[in-house]
N, C-alpha and C. Protein backbone atom coordinates (compact mmCIF):
# COMPACT_ATOMS: atom_id res chain seq x y z
N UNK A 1 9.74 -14.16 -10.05
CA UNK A 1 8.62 -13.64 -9.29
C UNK A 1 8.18 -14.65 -8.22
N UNK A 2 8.56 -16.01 -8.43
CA UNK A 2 8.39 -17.06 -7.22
C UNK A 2 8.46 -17.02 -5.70
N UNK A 3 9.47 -16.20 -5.68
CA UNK A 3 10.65 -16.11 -4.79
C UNK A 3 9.67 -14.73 -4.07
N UNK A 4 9.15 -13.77 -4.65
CA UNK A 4 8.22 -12.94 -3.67
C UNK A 4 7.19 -13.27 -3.60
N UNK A 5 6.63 -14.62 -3.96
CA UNK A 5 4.81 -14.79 -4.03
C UNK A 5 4.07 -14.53 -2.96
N UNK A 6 4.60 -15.37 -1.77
CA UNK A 6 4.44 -15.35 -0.33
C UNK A 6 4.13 -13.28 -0.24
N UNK A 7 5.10 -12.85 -0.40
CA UNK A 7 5.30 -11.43 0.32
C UNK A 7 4.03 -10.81 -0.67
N UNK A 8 3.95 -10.94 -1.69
CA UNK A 8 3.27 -10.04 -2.82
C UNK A 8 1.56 -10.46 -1.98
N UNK A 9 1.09 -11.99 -2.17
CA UNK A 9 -0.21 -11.92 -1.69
C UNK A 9 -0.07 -11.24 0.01
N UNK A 10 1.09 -11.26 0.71
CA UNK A 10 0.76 -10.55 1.79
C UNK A 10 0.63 -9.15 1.87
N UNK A 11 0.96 -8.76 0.85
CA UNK A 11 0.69 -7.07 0.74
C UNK A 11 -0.66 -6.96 0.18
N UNK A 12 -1.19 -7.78 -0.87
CA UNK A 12 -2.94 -7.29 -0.71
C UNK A 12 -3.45 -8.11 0.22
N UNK A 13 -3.29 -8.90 0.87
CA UNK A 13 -4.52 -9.21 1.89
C UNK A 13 -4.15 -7.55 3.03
N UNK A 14 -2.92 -6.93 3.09
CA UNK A 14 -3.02 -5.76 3.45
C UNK A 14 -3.82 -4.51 3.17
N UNK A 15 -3.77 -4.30 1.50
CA UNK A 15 -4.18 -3.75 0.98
C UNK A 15 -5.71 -3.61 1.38
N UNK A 16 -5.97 -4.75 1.16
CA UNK A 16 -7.83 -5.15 1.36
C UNK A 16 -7.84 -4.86 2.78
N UNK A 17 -7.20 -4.95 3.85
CA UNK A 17 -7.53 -4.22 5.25
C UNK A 17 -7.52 -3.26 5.19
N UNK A 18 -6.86 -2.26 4.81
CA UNK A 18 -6.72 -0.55 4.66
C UNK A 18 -8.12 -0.49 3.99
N UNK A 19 -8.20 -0.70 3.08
CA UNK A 19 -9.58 -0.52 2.24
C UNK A 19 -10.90 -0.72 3.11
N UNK A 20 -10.91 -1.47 3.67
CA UNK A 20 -11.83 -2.02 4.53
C UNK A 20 -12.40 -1.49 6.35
N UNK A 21 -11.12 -1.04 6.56
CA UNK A 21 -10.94 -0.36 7.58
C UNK A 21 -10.91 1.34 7.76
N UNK A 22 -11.10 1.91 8.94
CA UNK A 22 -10.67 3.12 8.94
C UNK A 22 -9.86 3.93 10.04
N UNK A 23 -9.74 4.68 10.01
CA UNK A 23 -9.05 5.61 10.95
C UNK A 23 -7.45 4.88 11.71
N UNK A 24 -7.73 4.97 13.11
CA UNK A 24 -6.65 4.52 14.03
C UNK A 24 -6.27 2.88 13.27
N UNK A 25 -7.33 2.01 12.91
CA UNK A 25 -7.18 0.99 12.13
C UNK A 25 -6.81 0.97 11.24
N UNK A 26 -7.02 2.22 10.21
CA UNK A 26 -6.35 2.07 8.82
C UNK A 26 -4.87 2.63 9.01
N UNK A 27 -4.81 3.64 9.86
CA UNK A 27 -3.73 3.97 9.79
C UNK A 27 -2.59 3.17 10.64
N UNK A 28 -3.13 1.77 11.97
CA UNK A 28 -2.37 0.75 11.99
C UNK A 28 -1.33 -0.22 10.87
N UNK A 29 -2.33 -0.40 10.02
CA UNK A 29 -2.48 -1.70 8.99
C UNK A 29 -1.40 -0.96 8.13
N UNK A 30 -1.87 0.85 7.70
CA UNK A 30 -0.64 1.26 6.68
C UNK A 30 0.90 1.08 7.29
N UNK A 31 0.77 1.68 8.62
CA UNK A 31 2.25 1.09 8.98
C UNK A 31 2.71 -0.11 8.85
N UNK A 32 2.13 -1.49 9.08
CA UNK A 32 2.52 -2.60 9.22
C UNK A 32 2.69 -2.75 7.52
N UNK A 33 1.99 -2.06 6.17
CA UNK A 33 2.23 -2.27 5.15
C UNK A 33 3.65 -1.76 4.90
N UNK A 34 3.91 -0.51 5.31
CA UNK A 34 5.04 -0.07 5.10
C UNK A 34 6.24 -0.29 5.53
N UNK A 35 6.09 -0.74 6.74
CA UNK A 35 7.04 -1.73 6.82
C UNK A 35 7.58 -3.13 6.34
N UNK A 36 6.85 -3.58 6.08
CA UNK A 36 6.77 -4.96 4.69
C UNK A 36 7.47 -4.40 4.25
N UNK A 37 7.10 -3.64 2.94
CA UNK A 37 7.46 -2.92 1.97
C UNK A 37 9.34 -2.88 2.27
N UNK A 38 8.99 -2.12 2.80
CA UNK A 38 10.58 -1.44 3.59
C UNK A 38 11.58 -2.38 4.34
N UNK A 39 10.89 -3.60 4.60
CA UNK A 39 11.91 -4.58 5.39
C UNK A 39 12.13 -6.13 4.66
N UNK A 40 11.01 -6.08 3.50
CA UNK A 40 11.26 -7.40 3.08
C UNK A 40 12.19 -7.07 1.40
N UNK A 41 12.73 -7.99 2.14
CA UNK A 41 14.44 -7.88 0.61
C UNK A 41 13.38 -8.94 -0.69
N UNK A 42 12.37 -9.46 -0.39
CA UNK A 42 12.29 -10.11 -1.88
C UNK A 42 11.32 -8.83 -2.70
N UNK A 43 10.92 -7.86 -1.80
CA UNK A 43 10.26 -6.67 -2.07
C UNK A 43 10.88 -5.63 -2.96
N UNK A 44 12.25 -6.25 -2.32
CA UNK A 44 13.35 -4.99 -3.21
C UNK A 44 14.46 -5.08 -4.16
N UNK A 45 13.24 -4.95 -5.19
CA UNK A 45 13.59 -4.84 -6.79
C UNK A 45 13.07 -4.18 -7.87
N UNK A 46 13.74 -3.88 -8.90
CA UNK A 46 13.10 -3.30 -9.87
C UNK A 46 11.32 -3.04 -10.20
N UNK A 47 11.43 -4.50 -10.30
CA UNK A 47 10.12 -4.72 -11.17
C UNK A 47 8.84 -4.27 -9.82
N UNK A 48 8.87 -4.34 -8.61
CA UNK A 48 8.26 -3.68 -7.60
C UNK A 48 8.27 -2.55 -6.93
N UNK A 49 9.43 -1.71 -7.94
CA UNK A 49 9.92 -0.44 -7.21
C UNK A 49 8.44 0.19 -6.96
N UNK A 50 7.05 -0.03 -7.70
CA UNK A 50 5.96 0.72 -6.90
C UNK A 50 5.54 0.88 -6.38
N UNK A 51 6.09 -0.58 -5.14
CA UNK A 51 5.76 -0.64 -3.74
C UNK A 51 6.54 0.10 -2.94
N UNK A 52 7.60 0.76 -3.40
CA UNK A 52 8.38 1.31 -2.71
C UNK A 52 7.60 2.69 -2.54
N UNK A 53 7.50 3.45 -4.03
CA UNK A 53 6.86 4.26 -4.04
C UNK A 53 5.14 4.82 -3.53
N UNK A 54 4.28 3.76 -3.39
CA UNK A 54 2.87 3.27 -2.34
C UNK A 54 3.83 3.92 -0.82
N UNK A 55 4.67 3.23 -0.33
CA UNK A 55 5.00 3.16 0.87
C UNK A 55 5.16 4.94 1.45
N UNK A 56 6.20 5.49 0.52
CA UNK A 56 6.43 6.85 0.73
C UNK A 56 5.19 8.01 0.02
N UNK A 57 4.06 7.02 -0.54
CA UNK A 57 3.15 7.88 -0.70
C UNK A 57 2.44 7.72 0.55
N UNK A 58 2.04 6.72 1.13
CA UNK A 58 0.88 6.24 2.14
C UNK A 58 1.73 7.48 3.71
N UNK A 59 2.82 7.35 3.99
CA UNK A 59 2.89 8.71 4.56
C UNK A 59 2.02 10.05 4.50
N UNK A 60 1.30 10.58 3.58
CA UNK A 60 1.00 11.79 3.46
C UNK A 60 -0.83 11.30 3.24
N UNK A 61 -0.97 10.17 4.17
CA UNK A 61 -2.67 9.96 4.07
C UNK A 61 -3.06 10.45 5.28
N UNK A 62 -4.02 11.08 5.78
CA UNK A 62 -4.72 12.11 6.67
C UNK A 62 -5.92 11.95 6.70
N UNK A 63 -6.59 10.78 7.65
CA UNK A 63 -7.80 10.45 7.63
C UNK A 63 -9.02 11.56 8.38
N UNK A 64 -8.18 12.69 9.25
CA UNK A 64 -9.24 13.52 9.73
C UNK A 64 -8.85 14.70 9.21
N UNK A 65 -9.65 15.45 8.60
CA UNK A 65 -10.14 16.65 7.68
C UNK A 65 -9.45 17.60 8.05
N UNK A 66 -9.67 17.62 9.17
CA UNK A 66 -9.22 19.31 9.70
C UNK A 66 -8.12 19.01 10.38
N UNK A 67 -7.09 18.23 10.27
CA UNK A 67 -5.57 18.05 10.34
C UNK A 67 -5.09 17.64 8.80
N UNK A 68 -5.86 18.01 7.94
CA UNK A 68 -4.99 17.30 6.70
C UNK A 68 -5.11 18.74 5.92
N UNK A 69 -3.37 18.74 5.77
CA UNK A 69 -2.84 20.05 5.03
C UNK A 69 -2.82 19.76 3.30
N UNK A 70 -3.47 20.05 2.71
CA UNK A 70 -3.43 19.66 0.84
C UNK A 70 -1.92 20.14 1.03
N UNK A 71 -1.90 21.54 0.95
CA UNK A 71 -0.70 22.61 0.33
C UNK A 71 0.40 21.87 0.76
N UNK A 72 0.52 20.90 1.68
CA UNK A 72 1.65 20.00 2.17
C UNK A 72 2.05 18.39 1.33
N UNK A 73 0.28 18.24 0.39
CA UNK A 73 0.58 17.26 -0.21
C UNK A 73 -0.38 15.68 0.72
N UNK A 74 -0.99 15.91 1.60
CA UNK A 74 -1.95 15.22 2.42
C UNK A 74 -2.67 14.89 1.86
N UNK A 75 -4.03 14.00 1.56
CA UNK A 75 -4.92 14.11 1.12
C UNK A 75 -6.03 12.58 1.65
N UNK A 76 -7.43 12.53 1.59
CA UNK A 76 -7.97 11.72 1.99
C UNK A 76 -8.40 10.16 1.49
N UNK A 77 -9.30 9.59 1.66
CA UNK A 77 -9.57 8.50 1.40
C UNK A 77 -10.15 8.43 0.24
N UNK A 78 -10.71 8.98 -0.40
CA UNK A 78 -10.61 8.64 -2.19
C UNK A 78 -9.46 8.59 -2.69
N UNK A 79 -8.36 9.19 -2.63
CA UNK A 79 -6.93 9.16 -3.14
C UNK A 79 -6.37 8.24 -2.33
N UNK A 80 -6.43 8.00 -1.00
CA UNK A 80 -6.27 6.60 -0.75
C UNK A 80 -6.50 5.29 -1.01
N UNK A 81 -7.54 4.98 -1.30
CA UNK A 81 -8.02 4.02 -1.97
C UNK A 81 -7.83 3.85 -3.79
N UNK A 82 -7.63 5.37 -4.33
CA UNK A 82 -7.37 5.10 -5.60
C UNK A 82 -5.90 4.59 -5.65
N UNK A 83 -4.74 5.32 -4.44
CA UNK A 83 -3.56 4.22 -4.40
C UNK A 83 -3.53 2.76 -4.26
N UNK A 84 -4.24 2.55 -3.54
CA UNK A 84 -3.97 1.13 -3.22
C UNK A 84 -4.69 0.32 -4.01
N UNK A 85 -5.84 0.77 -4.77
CA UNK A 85 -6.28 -0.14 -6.00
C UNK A 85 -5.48 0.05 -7.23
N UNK A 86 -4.41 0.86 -6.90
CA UNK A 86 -4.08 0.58 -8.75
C UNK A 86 -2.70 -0.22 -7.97
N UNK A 87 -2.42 -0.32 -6.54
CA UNK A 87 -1.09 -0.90 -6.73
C UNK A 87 -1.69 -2.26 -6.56
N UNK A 88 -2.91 -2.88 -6.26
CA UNK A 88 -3.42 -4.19 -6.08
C UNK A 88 -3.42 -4.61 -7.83
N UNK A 89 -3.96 -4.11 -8.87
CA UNK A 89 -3.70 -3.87 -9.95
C UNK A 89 -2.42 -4.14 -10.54
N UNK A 90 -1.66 -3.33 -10.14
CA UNK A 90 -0.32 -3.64 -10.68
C UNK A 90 0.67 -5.25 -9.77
N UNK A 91 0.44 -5.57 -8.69
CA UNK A 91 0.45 -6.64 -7.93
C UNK A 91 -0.36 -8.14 -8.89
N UNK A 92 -1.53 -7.57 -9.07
CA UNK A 92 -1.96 -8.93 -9.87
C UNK A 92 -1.52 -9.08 -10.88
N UNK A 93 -0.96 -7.95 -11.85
CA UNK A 93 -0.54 -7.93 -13.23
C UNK A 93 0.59 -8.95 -13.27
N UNK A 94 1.14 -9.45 -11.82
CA UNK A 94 2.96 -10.00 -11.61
C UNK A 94 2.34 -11.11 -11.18
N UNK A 95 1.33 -11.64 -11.01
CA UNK A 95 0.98 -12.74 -10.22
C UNK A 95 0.52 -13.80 -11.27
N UNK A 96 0.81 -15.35 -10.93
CA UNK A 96 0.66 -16.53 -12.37
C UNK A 96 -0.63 -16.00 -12.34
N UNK A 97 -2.23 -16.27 -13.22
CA UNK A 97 -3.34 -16.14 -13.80
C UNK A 97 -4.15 -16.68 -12.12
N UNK A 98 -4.00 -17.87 -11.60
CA UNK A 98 -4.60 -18.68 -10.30
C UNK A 98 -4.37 -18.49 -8.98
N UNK A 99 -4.15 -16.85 -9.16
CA UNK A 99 -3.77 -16.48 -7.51
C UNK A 99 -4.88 -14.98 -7.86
């Protein structure tokens, strides 16, 4: 897990921007997450496959109402934020006790 420490705290200080942010901004920050995700090789492995899965969920987030299709699988910022706190969650669960 050494070997991704660097990448892992850079995905929640991400995390905590999405959270923190909104709209044209949140939906900046998710791209730049998803691309992490998607371009960094210490990212891609087993034991993090949930970042993989965050990444191809955060696609179907729809911060304005009346462009966001449910029946398509869209949905807003409570389910956004409940993603990204359980993957900050599962991120600390991999991290030594002092990070």
């Amino acid at each position: 897990m050494n070997d991704n420490l660097a990448e892992l705290k850079e995905v929640i200080v991400l995390l905590n921007k999405i959270e923190r942010t909104y709209a044209l901004e949140r939906s900046k920050t998710i791209g730049l997450l998803q691309n992490m995700i998607w371009d960094a090789p210490a990212l891609q492995n087993d034991a993090l496959y949930f970042l993989q899965e965050l990444a191809g969920d955060l696609n179907f987030y729809e911060p304005i109402e009346r462009d966001r299709d449910t029946a398509l699988g869209y949905y807003d910022d409570k389910q956004l934020l409940a993603l990204t706190g359980k993957a900050k969650k599962q991120i600390q669960s991999l991290l030594p006790p002092d990070n």
